[in-house]
Protein backbone atom coordinates (compact mmCIF):
# COMPACT_ATOMS: atom_id res chain seq x y z
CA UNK A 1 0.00 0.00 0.00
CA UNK A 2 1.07 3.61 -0.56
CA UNK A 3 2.08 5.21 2.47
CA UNK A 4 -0.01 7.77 1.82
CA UNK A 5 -3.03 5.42 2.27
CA UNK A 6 -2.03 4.14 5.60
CA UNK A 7 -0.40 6.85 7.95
CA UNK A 8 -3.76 7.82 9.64
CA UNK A 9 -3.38 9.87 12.86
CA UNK A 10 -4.44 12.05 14.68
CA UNK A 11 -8.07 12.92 14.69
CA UNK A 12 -8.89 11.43 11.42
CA UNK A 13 -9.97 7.78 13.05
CA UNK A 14 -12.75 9.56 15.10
CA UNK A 15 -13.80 11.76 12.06
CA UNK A 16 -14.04 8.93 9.66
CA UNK A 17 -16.33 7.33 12.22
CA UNK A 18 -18.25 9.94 13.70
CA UNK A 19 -19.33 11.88 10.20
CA UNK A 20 -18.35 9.35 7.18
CA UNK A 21 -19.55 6.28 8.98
CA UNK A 22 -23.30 7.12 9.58
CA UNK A 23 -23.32 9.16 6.35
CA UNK A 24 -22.08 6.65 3.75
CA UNK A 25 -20.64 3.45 5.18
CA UNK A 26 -23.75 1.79 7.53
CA UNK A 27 -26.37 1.04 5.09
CA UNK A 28 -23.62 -0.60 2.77
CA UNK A 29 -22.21 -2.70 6.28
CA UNK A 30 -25.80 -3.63 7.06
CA UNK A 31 -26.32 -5.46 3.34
CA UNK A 32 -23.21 -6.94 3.53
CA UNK A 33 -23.35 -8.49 6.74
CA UNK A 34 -27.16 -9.66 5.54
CA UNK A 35 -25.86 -11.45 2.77
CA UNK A 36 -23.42 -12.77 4.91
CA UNK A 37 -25.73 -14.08 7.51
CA UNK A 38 -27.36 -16.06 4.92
CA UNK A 39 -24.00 -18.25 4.38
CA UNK A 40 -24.24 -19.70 8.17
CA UNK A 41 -20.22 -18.77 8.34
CA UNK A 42 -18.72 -19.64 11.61
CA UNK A 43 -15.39 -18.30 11.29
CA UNK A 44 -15.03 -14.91 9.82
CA UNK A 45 -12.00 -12.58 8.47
CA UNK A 46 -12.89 -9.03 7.47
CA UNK A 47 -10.11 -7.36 5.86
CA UNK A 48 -9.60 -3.40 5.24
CA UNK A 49 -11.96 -3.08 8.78
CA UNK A 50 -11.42 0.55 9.14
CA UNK A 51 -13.30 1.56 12.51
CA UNK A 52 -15.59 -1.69 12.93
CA UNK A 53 -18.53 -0.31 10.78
CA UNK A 54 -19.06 -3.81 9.14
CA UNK A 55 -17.94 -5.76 12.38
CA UNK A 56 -20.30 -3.97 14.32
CA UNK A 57 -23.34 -4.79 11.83
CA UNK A 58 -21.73 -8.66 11.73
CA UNK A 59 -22.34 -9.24 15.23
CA UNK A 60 -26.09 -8.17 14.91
CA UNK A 61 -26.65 -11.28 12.29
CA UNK A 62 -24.12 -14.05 12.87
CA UNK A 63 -25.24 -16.65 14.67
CA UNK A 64 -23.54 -16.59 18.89
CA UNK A 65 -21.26 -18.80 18.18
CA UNK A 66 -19.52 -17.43 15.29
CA UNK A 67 -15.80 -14.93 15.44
CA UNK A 68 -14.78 -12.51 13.59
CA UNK A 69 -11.32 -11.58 13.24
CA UNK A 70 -11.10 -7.52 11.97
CA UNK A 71 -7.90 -6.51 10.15
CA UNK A 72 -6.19 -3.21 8.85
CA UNK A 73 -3.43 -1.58 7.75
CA UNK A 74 -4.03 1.12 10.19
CA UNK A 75 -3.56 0.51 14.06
CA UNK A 76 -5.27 3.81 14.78
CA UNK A 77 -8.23 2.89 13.16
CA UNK A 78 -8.49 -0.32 14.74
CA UNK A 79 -7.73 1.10 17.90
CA UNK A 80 -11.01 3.22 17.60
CA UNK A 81 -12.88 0.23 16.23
CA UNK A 82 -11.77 -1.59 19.41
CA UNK A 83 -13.73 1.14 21.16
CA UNK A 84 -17.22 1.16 19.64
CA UNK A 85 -16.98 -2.73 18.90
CA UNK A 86 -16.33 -4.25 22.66
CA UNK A 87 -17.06 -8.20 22.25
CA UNK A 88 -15.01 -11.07 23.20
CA UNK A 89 -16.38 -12.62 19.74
CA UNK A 90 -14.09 -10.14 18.09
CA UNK A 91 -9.87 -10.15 17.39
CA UNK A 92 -8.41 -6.82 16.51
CA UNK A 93 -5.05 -7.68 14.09
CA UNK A 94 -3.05 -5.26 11.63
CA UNK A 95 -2.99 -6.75 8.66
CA UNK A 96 -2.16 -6.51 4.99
CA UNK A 97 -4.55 -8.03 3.14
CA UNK A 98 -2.09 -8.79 0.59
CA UNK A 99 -0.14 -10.97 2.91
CA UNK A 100 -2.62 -12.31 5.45
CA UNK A 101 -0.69 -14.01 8.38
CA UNK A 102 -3.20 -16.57 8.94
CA UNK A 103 -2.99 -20.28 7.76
CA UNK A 104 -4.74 -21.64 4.80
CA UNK A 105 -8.45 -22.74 5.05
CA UNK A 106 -8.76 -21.14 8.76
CA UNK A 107 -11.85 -18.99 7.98
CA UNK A 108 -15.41 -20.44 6.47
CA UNK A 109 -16.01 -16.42 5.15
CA UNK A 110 -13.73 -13.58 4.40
CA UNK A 111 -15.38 -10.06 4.03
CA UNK A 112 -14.00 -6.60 3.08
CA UNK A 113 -16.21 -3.55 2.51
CA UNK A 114 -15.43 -0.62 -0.14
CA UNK A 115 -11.01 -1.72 0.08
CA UNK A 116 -10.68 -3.99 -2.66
CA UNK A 117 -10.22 -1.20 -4.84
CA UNK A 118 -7.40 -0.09 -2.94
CA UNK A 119 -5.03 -2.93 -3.24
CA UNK A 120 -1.95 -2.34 -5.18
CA UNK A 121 -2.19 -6.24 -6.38
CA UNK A 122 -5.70 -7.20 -6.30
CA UNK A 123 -4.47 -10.45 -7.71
CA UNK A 124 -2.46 -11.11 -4.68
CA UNK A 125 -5.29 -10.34 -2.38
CA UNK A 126 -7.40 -12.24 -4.08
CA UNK A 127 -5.10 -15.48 -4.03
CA UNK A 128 -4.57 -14.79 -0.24
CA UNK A 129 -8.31 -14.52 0.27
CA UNK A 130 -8.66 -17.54 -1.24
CA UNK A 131 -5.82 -19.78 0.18
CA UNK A 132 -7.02 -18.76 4.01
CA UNK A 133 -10.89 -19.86 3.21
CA UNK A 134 -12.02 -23.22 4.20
CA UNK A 135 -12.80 -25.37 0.65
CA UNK A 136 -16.38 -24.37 -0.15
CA UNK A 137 -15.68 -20.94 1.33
CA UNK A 138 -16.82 -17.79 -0.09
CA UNK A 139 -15.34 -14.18 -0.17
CA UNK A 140 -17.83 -11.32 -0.29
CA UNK A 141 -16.56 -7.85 -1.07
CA UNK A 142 -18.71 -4.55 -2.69
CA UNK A 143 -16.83 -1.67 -4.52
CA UNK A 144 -17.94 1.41 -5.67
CA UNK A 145 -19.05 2.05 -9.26
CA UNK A 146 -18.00 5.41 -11.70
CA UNK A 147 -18.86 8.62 -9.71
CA UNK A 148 -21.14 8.91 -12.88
CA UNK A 149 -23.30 5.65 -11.78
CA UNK A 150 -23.33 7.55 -7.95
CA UNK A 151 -26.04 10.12 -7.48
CA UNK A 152 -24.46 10.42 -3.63
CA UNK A 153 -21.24 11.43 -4.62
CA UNK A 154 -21.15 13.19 -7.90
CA UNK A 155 -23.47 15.72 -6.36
CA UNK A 156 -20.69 16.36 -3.55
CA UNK A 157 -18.64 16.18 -6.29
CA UNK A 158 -20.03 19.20 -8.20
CA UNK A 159 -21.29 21.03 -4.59
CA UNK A 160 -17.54 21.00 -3.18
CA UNK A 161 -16.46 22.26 -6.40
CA UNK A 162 -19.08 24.99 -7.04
CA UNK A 163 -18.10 26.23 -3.84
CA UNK A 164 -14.01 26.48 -3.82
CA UNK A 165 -13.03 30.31 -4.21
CA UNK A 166 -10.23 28.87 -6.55
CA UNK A 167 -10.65 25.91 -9.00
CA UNK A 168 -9.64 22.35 -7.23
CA UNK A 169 -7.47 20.00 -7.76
CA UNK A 170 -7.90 16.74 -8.40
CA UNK A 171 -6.09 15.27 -5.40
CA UNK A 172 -8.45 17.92 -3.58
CA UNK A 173 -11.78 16.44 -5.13
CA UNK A 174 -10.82 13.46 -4.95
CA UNK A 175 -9.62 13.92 -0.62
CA UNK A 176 -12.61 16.09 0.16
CA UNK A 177 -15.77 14.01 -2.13
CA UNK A 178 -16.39 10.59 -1.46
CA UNK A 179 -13.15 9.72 -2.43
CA UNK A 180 -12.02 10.79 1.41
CA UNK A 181 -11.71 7.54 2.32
CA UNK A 182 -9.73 6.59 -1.10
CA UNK A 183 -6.59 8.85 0.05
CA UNK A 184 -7.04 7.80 3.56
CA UNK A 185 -9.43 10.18 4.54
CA UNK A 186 -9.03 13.87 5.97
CA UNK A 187 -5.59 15.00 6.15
CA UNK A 188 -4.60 18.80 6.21
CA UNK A 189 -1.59 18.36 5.07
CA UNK A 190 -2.76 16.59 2.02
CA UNK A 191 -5.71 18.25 1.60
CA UNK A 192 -4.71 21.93 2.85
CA UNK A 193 -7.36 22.10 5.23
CA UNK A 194 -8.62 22.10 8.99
CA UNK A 195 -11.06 21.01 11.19
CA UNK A 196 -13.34 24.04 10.27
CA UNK A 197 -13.17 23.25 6.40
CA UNK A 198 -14.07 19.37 7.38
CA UNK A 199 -17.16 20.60 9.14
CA UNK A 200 -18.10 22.96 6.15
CA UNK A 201 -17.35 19.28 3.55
CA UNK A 202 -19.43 17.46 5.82
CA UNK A 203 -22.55 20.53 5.65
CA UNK A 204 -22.03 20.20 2.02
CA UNK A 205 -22.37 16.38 2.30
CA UNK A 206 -25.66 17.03 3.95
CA UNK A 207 -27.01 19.20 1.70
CA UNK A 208 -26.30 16.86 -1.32
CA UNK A 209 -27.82 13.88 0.90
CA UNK A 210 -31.16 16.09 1.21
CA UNK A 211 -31.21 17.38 -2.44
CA UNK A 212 -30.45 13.58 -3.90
CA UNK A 213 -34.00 13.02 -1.41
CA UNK A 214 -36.05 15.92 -3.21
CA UNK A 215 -34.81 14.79 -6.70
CA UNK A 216 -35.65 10.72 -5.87
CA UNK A 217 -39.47 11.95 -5.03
């Protein structure tokens, strides 16, 4: 992974959770833990786990006797995952995804919300997601489409843009949209910005949320 992509710190953990998490990333947790529910898994790996949004919404359908073991490439977000996530059914473990240190065929599921994407050898991950499943096995992932095929995030797209006092660039668009999460979320020293200009992205991520309501009715 780039470096870029990894070095979280500071408040950016706790921001990704607290505004990005109930925003964008719950409903997608909730349908991929249902369609993980339905596979009976017993054993469970989640790779690219971020802050526990997906663990958290695992534990609400697997059955009591099922684990899940949450990985990252980010201690700092794991640490604040360990914090909203307290169950003895769940492991905490940095991880690359692209070198899992787990043995082959130890997990019956392995699950990784919007982080395939990111992986600098998605045929490596994909071989290592493989070799540490159980024969029979299954590996259940969701990605995003073009921004074009995303109502949510093309209008942030155009809002945040409409709005600079100077054109942006489009390491900025992509930092400040949707894409947040892509470079690793809010950073002011990639993205130029402070706390005060996160609060004013997140008003603006609001606003697109309500106008994509009025358009849908």
């Amino acid at each position: 992974m780039a470096k870029g992509d990894t070095a979280f710190s500071g408040s950016i953990a706790s921001i990704y959770d607290d505004y990005l998490g109930p925003l964008i990333f719950e409903p997608y947790a909730q349908d991929l833990a249902n369609r993980l529910s339905a596979l009976r898994a017993e054993r469970v790996l989640e790779t690219a786990a971020g802050t526990g949004i997906v663990t958290h919404a695992l534990l609400r359908v697997l059955s009591g006797g099922a684990s899940v073991v949450a990985t990252d490439l980010n201690q700092p977000m794991l640490d604040r995952a360990a914090e909203r996530v307290a169950s003895s059914r769940v492991s905490w473990q940095k991880a690359d995804a692209q070198s899992l240190p787990f043995p082959d065929g130890a997990f019956d599921a392995v699950v990784c919300q919007f982080g395939v994407m990111f992986f600098p050898d998605k045929q490596k991950a994909f071989r290592e997601a493989r070799r540490v499943l159980r024969p029979g096995g299954r590996f259940i992932f969701n990605v995003w489409d073009g921004i074009e095929h995303n109502e949510f995030a093309d209008l942030v797209n155009a809002a945040v843009a409409a709005s600079a006092s100077a054109p942006a660039s489009a390491w900025q668009l992509r930092c400040m949209c949707y894409a947040t999460y892509t470079c690793g979320l809010w950073s002011p020293s990639l993205c130029g910005g402070d706390r005060a200009s996160m609060d004013r992205w997140v008003e603006l991520q609001r606003l697109a949320t309500l106008w994509t309501r009025d358009v849908a009715r």
